[in-house]
Protein backbone atom coordinates (compact mmCIF):
# COMPACT_ATOMS: atom_id res chain seq x y z
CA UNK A 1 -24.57 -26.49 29.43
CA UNK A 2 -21.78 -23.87 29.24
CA UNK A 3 -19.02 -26.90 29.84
CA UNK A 4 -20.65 -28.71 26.68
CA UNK A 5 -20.70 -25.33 24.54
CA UNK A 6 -17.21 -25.01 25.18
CA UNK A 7 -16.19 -28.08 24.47
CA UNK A 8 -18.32 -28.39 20.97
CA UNK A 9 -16.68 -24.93 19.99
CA UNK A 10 -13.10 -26.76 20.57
CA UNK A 11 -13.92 -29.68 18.43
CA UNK A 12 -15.06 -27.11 15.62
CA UNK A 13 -11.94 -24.96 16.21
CA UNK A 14 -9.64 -28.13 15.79
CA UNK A 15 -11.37 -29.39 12.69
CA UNK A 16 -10.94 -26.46 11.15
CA UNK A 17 -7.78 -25.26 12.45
CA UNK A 18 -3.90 -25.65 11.21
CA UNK A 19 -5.22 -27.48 7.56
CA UNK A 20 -2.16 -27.05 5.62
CA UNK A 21 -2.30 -25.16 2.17
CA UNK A 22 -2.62 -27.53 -1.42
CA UNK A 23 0.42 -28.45 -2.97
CA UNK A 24 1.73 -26.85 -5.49
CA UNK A 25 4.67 -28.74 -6.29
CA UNK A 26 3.03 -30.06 -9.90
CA UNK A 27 1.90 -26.35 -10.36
CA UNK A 28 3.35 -25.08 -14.23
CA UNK A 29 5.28 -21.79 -13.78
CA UNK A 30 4.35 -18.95 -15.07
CA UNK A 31 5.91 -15.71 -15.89
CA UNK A 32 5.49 -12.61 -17.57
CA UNK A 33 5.10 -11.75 -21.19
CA UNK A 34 7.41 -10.31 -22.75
CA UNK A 35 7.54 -6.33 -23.58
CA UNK A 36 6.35 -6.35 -27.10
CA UNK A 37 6.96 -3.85 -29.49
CA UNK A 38 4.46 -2.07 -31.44
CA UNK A 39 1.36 -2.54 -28.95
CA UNK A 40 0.16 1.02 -27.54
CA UNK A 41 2.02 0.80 -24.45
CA UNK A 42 5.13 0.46 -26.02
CA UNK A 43 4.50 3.25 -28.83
CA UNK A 44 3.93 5.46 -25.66
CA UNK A 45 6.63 4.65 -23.65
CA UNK A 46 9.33 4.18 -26.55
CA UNK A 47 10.44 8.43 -26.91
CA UNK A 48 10.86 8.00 -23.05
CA UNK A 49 13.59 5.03 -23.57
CA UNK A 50 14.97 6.77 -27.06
CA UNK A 51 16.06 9.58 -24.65
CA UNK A 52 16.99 8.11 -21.83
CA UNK A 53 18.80 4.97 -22.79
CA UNK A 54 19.09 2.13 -20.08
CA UNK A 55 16.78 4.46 -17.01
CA UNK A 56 13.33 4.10 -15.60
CA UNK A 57 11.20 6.44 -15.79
CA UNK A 58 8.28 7.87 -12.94
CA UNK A 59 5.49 10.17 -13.09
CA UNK A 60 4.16 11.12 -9.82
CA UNK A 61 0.37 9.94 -9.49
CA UNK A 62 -0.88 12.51 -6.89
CA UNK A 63 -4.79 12.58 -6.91
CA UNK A 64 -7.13 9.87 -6.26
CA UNK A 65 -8.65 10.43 -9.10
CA UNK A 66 -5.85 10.53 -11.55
CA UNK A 67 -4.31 7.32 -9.95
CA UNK A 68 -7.55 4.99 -10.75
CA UNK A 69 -8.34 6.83 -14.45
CA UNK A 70 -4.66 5.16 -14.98
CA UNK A 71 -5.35 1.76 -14.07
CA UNK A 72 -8.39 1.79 -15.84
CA UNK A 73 -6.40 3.61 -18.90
CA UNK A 74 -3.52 1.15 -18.88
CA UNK A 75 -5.92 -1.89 -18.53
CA UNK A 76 -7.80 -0.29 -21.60
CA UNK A 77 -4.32 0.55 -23.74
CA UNK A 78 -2.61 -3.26 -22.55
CA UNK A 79 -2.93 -5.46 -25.58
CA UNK A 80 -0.96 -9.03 -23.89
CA UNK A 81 -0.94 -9.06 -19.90
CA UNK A 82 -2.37 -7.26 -16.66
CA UNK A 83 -0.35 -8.56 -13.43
CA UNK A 84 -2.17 -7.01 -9.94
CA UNK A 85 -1.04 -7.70 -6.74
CA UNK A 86 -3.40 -6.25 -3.63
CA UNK A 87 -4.15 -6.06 0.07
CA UNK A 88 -7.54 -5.02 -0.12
CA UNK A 89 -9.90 -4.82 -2.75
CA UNK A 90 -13.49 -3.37 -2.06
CA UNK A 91 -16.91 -4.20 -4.02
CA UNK A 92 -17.32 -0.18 -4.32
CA UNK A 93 -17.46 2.42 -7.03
CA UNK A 94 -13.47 2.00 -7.92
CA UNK A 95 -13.70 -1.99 -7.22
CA UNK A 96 -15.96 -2.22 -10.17
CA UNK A 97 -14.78 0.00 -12.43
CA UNK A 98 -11.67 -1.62 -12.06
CA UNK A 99 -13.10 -5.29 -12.50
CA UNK A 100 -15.03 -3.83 -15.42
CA UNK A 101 -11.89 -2.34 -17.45
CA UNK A 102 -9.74 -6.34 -16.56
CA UNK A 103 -13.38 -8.18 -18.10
CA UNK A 104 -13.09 -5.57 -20.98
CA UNK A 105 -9.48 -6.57 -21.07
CA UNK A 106 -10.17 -10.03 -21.15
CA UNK A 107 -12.80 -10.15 -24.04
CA UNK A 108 -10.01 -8.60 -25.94
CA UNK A 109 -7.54 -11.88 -25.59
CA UNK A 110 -5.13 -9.94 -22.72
CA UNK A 111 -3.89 -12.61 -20.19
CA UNK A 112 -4.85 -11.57 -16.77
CA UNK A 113 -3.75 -12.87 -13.57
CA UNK A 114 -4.60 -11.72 -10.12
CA UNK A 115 -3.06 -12.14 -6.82
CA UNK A 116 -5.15 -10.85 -3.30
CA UNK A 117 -4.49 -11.59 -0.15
CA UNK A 118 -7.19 -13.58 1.21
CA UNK A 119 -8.03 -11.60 4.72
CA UNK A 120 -7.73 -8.10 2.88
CA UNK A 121 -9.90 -8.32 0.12
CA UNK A 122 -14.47 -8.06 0.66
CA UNK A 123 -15.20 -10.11 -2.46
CA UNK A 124 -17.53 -13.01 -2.19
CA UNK A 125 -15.55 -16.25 -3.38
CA UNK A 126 -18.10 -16.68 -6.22
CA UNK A 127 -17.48 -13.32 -7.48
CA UNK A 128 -13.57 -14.54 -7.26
CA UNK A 129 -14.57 -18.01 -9.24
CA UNK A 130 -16.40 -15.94 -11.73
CA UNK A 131 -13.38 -13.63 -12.67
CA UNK A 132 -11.50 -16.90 -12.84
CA UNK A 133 -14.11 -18.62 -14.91
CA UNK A 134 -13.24 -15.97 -18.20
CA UNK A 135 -10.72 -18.07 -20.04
CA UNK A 136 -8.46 -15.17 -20.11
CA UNK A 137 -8.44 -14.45 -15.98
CA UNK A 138 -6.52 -16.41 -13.53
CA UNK A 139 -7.41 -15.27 -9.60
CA UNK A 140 -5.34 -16.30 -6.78
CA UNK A 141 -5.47 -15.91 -3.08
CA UNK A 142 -2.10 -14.75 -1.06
CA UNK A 143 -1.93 -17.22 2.23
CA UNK A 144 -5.34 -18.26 2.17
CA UNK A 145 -7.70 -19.51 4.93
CA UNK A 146 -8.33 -23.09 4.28
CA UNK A 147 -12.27 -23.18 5.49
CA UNK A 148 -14.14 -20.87 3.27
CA UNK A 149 -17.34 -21.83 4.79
CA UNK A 150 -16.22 -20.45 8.42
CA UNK A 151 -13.31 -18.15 7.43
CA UNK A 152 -12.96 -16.37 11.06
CA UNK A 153 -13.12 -19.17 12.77
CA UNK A 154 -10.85 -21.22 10.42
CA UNK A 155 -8.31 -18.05 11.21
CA UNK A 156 -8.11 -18.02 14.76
CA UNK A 157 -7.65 -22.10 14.28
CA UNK A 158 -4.65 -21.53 11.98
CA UNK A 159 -3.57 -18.20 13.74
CA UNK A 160 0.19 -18.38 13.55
CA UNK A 161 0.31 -18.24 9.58
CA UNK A 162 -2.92 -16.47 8.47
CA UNK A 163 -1.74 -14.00 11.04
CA UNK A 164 1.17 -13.13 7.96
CA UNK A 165 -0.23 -11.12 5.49
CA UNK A 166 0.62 -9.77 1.73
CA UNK A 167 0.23 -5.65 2.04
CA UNK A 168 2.16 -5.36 -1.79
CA UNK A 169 0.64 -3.39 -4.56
CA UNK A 170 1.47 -3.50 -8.33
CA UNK A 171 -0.36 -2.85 -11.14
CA UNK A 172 1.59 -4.14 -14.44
CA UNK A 173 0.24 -3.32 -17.82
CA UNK A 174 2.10 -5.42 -20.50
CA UNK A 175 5.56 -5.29 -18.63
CA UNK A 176 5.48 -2.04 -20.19
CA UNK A 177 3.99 0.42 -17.56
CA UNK A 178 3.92 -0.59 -13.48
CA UNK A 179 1.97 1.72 -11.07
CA UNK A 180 3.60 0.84 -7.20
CA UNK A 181 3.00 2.86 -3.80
CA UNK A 182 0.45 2.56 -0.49
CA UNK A 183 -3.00 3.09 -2.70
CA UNK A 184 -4.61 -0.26 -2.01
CA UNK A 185 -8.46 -0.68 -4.40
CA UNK A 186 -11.21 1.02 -2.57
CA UNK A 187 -13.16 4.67 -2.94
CA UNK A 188 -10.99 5.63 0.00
CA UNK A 189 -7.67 5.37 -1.59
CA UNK A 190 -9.15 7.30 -4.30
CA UNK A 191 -10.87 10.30 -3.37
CA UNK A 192 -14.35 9.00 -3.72
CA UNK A 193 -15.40 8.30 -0.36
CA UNK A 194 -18.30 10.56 1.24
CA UNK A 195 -16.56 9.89 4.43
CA UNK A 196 -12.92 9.79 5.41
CA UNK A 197 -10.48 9.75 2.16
CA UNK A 198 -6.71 9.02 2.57
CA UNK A 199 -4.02 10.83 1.47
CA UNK A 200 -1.77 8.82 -0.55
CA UNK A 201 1.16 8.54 -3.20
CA UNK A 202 2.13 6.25 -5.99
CA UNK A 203 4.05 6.20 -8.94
CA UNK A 204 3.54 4.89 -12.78
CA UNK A 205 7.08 3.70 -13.99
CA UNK A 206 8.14 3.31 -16.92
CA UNK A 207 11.93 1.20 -18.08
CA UNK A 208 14.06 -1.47 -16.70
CA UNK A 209 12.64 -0.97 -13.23
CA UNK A 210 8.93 -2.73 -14.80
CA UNK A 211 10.85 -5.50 -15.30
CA UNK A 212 12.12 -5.95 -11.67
CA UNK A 213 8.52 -5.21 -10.41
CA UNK A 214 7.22 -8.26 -12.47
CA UNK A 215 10.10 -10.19 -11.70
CA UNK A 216 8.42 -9.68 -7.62
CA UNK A 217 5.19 -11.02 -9.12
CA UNK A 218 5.88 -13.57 -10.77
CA UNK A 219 7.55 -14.92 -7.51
CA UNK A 220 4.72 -14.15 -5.70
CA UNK A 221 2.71 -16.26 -8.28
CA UNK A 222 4.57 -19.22 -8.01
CA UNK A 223 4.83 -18.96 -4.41
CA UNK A 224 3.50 -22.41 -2.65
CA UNK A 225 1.24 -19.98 -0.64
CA UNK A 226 -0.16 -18.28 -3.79
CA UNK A 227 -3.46 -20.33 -4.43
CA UNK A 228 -5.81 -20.44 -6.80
CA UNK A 229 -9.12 -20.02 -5.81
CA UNK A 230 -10.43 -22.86 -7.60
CA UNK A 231 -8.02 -25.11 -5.35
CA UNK A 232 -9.66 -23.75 -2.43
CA UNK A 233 -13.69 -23.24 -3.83
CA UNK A 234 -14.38 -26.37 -5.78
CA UNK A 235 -17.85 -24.97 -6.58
CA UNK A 236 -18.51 -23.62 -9.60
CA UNK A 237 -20.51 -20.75 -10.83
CA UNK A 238 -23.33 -20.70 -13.30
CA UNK A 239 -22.09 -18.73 -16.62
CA UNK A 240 -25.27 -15.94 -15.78
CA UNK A 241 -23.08 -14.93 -12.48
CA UNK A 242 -19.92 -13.49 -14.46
CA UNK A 243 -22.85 -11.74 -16.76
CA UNK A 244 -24.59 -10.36 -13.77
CA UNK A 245 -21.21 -9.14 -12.10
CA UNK A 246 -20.31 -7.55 -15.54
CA UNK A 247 -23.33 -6.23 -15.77
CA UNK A 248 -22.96 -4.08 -12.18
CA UNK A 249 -19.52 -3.29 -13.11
CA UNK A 250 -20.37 -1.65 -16.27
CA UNK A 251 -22.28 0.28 -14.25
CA UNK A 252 -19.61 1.61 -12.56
CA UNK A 253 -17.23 1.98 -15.20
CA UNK A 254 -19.37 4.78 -17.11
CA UNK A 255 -18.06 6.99 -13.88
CA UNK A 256 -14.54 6.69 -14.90
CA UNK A 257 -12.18 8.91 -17.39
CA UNK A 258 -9.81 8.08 -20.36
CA UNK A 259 -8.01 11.22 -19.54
CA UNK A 260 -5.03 9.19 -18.62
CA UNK A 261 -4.86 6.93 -21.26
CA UNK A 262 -4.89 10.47 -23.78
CA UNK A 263 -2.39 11.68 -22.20
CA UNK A 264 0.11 9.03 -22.46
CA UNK A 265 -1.15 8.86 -26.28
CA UNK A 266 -0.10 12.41 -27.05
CA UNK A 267 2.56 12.42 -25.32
CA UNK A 268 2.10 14.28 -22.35
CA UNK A 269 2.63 12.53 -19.08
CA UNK A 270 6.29 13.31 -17.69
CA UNK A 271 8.39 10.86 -16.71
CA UNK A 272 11.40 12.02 -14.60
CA UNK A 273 14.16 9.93 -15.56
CA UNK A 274 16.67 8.16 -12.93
CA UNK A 275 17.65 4.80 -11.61
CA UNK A 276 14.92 2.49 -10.35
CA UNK A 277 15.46 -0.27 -8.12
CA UNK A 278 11.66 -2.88 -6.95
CA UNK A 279 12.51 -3.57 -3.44
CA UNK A 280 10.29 -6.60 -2.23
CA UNK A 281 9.94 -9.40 0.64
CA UNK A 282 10.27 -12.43 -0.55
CA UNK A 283 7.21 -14.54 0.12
CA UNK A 284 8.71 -16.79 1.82
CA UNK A 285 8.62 -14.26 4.92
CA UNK A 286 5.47 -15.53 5.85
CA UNK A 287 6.62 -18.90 6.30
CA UNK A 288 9.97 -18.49 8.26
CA UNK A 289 10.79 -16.88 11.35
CA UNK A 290 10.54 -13.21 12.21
CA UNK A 291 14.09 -13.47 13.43
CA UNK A 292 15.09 -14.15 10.10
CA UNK A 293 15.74 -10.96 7.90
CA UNK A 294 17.55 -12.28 4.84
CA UNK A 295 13.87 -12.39 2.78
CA UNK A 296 12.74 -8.85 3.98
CA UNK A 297 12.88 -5.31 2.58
CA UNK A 298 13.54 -3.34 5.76
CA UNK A 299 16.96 -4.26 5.72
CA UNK A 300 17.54 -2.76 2.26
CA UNK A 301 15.77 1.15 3.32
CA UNK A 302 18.16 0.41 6.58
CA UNK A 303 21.25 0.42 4.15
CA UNK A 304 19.87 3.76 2.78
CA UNK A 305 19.57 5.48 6.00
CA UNK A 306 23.17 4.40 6.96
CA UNK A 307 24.37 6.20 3.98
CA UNK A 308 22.33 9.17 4.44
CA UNK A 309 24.78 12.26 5.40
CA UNK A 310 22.05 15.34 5.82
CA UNK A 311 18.33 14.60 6.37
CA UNK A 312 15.47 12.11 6.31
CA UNK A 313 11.96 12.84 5.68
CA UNK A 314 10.02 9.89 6.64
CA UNK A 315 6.30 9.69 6.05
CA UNK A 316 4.23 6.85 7.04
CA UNK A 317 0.89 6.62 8.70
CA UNK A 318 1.35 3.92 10.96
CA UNK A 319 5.01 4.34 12.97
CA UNK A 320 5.95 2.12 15.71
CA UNK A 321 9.89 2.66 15.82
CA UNK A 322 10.37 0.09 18.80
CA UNK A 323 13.31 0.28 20.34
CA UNK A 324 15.59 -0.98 17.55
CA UNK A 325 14.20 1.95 15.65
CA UNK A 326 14.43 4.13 18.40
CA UNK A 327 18.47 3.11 18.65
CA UNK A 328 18.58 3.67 14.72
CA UNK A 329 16.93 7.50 14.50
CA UNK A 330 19.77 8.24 17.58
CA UNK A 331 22.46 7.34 15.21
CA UNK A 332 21.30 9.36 12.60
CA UNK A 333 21.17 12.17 15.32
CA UNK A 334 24.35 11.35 16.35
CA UNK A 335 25.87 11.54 12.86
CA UNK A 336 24.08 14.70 12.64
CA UNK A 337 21.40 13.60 10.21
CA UNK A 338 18.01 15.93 10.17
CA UNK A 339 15.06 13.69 10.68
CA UNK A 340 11.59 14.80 9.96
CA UNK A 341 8.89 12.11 10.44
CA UNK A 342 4.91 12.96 9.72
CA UNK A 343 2.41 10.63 11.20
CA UNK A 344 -0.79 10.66 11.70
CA UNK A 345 -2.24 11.98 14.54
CA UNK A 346 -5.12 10.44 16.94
CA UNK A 347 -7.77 12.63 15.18
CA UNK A 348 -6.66 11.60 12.11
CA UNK A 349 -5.79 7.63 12.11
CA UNK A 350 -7.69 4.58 10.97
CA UNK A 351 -6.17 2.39 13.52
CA UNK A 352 -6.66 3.17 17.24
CA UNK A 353 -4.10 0.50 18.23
CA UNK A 354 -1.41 1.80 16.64
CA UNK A 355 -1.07 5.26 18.06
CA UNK A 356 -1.09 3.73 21.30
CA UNK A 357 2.48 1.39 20.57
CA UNK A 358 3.79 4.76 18.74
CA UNK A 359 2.53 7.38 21.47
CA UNK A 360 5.37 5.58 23.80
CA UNK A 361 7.73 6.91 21.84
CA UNK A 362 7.23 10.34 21.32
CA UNK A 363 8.85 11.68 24.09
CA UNK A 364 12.17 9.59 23.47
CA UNK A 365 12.28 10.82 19.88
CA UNK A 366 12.32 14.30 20.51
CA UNK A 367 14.65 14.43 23.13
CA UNK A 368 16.86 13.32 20.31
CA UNK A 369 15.98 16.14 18.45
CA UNK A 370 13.56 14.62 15.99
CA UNK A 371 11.17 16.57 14.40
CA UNK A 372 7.88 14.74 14.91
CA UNK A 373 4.67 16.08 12.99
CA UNK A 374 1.24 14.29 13.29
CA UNK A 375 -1.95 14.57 10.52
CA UNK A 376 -4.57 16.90 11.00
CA UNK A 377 -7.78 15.18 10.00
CA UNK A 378 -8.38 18.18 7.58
CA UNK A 379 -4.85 18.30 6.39
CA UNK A 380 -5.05 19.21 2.77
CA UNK A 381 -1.67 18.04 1.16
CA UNK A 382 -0.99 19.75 -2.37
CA UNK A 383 1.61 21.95 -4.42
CA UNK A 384 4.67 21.36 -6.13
CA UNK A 385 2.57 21.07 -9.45
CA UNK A 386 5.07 21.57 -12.00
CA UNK A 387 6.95 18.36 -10.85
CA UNK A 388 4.01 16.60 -10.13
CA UNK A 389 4.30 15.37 -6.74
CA UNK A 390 1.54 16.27 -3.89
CA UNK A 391 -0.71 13.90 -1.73
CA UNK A 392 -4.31 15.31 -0.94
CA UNK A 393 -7.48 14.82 0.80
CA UNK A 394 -10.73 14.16 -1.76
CA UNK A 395 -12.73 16.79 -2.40
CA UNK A 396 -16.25 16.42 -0.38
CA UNK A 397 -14.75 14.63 2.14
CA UNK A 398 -14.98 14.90 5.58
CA UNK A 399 -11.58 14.13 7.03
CA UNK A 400 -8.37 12.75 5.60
CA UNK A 401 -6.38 10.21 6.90
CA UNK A 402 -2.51 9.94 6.23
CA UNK A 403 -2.07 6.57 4.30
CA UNK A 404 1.25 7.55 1.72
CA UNK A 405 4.50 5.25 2.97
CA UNK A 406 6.97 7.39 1.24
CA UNK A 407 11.03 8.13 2.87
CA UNK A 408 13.37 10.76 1.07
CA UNK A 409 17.00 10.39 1.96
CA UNK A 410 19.07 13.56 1.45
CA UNK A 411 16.55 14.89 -1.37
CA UNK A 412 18.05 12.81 -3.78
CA UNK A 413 16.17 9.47 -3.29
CA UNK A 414 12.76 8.18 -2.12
CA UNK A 415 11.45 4.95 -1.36
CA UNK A 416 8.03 4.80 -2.61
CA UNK A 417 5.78 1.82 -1.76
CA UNK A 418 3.41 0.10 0.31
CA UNK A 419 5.72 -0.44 3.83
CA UNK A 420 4.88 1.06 7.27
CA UNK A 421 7.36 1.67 9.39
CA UNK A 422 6.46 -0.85 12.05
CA UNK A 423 6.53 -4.38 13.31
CA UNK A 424 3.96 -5.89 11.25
CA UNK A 425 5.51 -4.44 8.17
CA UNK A 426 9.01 -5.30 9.05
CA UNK A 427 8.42 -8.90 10.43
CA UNK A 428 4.90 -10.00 9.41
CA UNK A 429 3.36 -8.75 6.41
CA UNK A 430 5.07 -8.98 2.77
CA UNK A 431 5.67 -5.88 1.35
CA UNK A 432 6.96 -3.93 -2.00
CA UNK A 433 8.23 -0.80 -3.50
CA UNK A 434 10.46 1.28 -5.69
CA UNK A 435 13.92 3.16 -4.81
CA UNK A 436 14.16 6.31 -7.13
CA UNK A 437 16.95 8.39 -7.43
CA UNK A 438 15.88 11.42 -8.92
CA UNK A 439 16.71 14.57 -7.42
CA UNK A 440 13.70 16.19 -8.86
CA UNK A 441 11.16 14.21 -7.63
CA UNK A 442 12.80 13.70 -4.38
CA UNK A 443 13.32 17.36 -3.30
CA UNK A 444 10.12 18.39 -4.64
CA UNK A 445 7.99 15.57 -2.19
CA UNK A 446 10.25 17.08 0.91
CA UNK A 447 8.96 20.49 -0.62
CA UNK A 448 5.52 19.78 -0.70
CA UNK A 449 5.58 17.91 2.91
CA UNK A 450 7.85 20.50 4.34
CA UNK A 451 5.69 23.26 3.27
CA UNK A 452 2.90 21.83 4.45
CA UNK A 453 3.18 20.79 7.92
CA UNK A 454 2.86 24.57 9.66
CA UNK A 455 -0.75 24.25 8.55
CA UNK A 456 -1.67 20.27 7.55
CA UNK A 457 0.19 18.89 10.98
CA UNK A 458 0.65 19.33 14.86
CA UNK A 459 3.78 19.46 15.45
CA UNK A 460 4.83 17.82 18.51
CA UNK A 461 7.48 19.22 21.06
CA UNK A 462 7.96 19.02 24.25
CA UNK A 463 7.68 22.21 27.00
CA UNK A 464 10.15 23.23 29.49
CA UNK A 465 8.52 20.71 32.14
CA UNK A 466 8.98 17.93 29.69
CA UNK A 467 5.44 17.46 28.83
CA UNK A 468 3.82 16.84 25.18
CA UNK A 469 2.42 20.17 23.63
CA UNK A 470 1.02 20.28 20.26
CA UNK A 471 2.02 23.64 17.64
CA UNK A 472 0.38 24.51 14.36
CA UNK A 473 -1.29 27.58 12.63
CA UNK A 474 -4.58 28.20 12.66
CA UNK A 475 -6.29 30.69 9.95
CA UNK A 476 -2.73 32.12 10.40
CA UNK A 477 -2.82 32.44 14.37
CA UNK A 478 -0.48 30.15 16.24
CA UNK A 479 -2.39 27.60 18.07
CA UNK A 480 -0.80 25.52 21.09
CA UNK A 481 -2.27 22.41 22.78
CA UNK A 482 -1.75 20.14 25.54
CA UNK A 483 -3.99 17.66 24.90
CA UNK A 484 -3.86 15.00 21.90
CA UNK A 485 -5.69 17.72 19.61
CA UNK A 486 -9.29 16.99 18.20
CA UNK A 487 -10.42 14.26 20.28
CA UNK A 488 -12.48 13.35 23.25
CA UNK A 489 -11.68 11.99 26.80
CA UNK A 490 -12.95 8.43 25.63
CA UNK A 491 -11.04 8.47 22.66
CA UNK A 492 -7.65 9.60 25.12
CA UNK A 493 -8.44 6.75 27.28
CA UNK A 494 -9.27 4.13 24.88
CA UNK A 495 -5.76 4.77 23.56
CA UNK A 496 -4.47 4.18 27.28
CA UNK A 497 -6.21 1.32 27.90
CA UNK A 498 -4.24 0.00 24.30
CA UNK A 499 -0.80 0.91 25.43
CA UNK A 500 -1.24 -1.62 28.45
CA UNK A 501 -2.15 -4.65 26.11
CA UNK A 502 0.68 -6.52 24.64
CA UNK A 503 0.15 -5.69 21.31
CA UNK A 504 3.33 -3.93 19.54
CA UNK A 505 4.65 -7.30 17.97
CA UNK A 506 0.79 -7.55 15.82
CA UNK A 507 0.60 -3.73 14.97
């Protein structure tokens, strides 16, 4: 009986498995509007380009809160296109407000196209083919699985490419306004979960650089593995669906704020000037090999850390360095570069896995002399308010997990954007951001990280036998551990047990 269950499951898993994706080769092109003047967005953004002829502009979205009032805002002010790009997108509170301001945005005649990737976002496919049934909404799916009906199962079948994922995020309001950095759409990224919040950072830019960021999505839109939903669904949805999923996103949308949006009319939201540069994979890294590196972005922050001459502040929640990485930080050593690199601890990551391939590591890295901090659960990141630039935990929550992917190189540029620093973001996953250089913004992030660590991180040495120890301040004592702090024997040896799996090529 076993034998024949076996069997039947390997029949299903070859039906199923290694269907290739629709062709798109008859597919029109499409690309973005063009930034037209007089529309809201541009009457807002036009004193910002009348006084600083030919740069981008960035203003610093530090709270959860602020960063989803200006989606919603911009979606509300846009008057011709919305471009979003996503990992994940939930079916919570900031999922439907967000859905609720692109219908709004659609009744009003503004094109809207939507890329997600297809294992990242929670929405039901007929919620999908409802968006897409508005005229005025387009939805497609980033590397799709090609049996909806069994999805799992049809990934494990196809493993090799739905393994590849797209982790970008852009939000483009009229090619006038693009918001870029690690918050994917969920309560969590926002400051709204009753649970664990994380602690993140993205910018709104402004300029020339909005241009390069929809230049990424439009290739991303035409990409062959960009596919519309209704290619992959050919079901369609009654008309009283979309008015049922409006109807529970309006819902949701009453919770939200305008403040944004009055801001920007009046005037008020600061945009440091400097030169902006969208740094993206092409998407054509999921379809070529990982040895190739002539379509990635990791290459391009590489080039900045060879020309770095004092000190690196790298922040990223999941860090695997592997040993290439490991060779790279002991050239910057060697060259004499300060390198500060804030993780997140066991206590305080999302991902079990991945402090056990970045644990190995530890001890090799500070022999070198790097200065290694890991994320207290309750780290409360703030300060730095007159430039704008702080990453918190939500207010209510319980815990806050480290999820910015922000590097500073010599306090006069940061990479802001949705890349880890390990090998699924370097070889597997497709990923985007924005090189600023702007002084301002630059040394005040190191500030506000810097500042924060004696209290908000471990930090992680080593004692005079060569063993781990963990430093911080406690209700100003000086606390010193030797075990991974805040968490339990099972958690320890669950991490272990991870370390011995062959693993550190997925994570």
């Amino acid at each position: 009986m076993r034998l024949l269950l076996l069997c039947a499951a390997g029949c299903l898993l070859a039906s199923v498995s290694c269907r290739p994706l629709p062709d798109t080769s008859g597919r029109v092109q499409e690309y973005a509007v063009g930034a037209s003047r007089g529309t809201q967005l541009d009457r807002a953004v036009r004193p910002f380009g009348a006084a600083h002829p030919g740069q981008s502009g960035f203003d610093a979205l530090e709270k959860g809160g602020e960063a989803i009032d200006a989606r919603t805002s911009l979606a509300a002010m846009a008057t011709r296109s919305l471009d979003l790009q996503y990992y994940i997108w939930h079916n919570d509170l900031t999922g439907k407000r967000l859905v609720a301001a692109l219908l709004a945005a659609a009744d009003r005649g503004v094109r809207v196209r939507v890329i997600i990737d297809d294992l990242g976002t929670s929405a039901k496919d007929d919620d999908l083919l409802a968006l897409d049934g508005h005229p005025n909404i387009e939805v497609r799916l980033f590397n799709p699985v090609m049996t909806r009906y069994v999805r799992l199962l049809g990934a494990v079948g196809d493993f090799g490419r739905v393994n590849r994922r797209m982790h970008n995020k852009a939000f483009i309001a009229d090619n006038q306004i693009a918001i870029v950095g690690g918050r994917n759409i969920g309560d969590e990224y926002f400051d709204y979960s009753g649970d664990v919040n994380f602690a993140d950072f993205d910018v709104a830019a402004v300029g020339p650089v909005v241009r390069e960021v929809s230049a990424s999505f439009d290739q991303y839109w035409n990409s062959p593995s960009t596919i519309g939903i209704t290619q992959l669904k050919r079901s369609k949805v009654k008309p009283e669906y979309l008015e049922g999923l409006r109807h529970g996103s309006l819902a949701a949308a009453g919770t939200g704020s305008d403040a944004y949006a009055r801001k920007l009319r009046a005037g008020k939201v600061i945009f440091y000037p400097g030169k902006g540069t969208a740094i993206a994979d092409d998407p054509a890294k999921v379809r070529v090999s990982s040895r190739k590196t002539d379509t990635h972005l990791a290459p391009k922050l590489r080039e900045q850390a060879g020309i770095t001459r004092r000190e690196i502040l790298i922040v990223s929640p999941y860090f695997i360095p592997g040993k290439v990485g490991i060779a790279e930080l002991a050239e910057l050593r060697r060259r004499g570069v300060r390198v500060v690199i804030l993780t997140n601890s066991l206590a305080s990551t999302d991902v079990a896995a991945v402090h056990a391939g970045y644990k190995r590591y530890r001890k090799d890295m500070l022999r070198m002399g790097v200065e290694l901090y890991e994320n207290k659960p309750a780290g409360n990141w703030g300060g730095a308010a007159s430039a704008g630039v702080a990453i918190r935990k939500g207010k209510g929550s319980s815990g806050a997990s480290l999820h910015a992917k922000t590097f500073v190189f010599d306090r006069q540029r940061l990479f802001v954007g949705s890349m880890n620093l390990d090998p699924r973001s370097i070889r597997l996953n497709t990923e985007l951001g924005i090189l600023i250089d702007n002084a301002v913004l630059a040394d005040a992030f190191t500030k506000v990280v810097l500042n924060g660590l004696p209290t908000n991180a471990y930090r992680v040495e080593l004692d005079e036998h060569g063993n781990l120890v963990w430093t911080t301040t406690e209700n100003g004592q000086a606390v010193r551990l030797t075990k991974e702090p805040q968490t339990t024997a099972w958690q320890r040896f669950k991490v272990e047990v991870l370390g011995l799996l062959p693993l550190e090529g997925q994570l």
